[in-house]
Protein backbone atom coordinates (compact mmCIF):
# COMPACT_ATOMS: atom_id res chain seq x y z
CA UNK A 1 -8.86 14.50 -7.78
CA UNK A 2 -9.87 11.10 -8.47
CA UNK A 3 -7.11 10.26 -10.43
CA UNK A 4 -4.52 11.39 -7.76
CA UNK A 5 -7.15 8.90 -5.19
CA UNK A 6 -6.70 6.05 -8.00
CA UNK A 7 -2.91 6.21 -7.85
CA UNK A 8 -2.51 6.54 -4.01
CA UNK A 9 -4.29 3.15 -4.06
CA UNK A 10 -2.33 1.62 -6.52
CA UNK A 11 0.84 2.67 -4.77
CA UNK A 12 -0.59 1.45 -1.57
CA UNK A 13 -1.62 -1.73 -3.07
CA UNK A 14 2.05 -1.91 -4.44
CA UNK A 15 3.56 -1.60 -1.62
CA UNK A 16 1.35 -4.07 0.38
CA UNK A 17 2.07 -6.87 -2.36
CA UNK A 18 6.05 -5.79 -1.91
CA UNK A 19 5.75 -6.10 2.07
CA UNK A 20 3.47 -9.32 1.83
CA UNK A 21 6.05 -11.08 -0.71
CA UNK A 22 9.18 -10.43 1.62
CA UNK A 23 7.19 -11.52 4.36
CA UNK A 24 6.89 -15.29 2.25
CA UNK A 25 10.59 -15.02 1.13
CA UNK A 26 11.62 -14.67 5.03
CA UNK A 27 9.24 -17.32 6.22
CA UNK A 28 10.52 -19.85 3.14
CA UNK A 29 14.31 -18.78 4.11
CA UNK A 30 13.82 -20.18 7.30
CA UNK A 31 11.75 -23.28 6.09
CA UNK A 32 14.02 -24.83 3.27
CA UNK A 33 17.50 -23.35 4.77
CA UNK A 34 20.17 -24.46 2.37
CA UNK A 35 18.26 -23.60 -0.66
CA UNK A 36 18.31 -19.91 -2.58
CA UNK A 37 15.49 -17.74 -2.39
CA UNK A 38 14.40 -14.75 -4.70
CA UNK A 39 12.60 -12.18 -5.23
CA UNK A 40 11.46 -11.03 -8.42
CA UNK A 41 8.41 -8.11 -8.04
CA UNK A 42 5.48 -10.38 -7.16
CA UNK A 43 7.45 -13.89 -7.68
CA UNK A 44 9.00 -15.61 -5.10
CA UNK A 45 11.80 -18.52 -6.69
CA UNK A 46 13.23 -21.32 -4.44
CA UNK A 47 16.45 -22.99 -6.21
CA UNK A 48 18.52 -25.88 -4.52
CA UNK A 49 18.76 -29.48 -5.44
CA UNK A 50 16.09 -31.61 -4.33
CA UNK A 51 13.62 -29.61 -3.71
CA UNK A 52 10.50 -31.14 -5.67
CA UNK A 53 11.23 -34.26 -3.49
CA UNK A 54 11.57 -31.87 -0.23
CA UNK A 55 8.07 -30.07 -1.53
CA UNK A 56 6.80 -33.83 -2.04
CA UNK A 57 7.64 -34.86 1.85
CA UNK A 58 7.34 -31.76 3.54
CA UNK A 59 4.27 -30.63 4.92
CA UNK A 60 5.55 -27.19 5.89
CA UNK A 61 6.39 -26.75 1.94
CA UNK A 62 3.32 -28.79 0.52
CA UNK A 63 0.78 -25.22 1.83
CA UNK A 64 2.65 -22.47 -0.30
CA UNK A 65 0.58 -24.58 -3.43
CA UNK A 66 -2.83 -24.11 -2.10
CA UNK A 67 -2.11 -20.96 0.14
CA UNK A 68 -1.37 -18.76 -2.76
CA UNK A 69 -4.14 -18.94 -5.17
């Protein structure tokens, strides 16, 4: 019995991480535009030229580095 509890919360935990990481993809697909966002399980990548410099300037960009700890 408590294993089947242990893995209900693991799946549950899953599928909050899955539902919170979209979430971020969305909200950084609106923020940088141009650039190509993925998802990989937990990781979220943002590719496009110029985008340390765009991180560097942009304040809407500069809280995914301290927000995500």
């Amino acid at each position: 019995m408590m294993g089947e509890l242990i893995k209900r919360g693991e799946a549950l935990a899953r599928e909050c991480r899955r539902q919170r990481v979209q979430a971020l993809a969305q909200q950084l697909r609106e923020i940088v535009g141009s650039a190509a966002v993925e998802v990989e399980e937990a990781r979220v990548l943002v590719r496009g030229r110029g985008m340390v410099k765009r991180w560097l300037i942009d304040p809407s960009l500069r809280f995914l580095r301290g927000g995500l700890r």
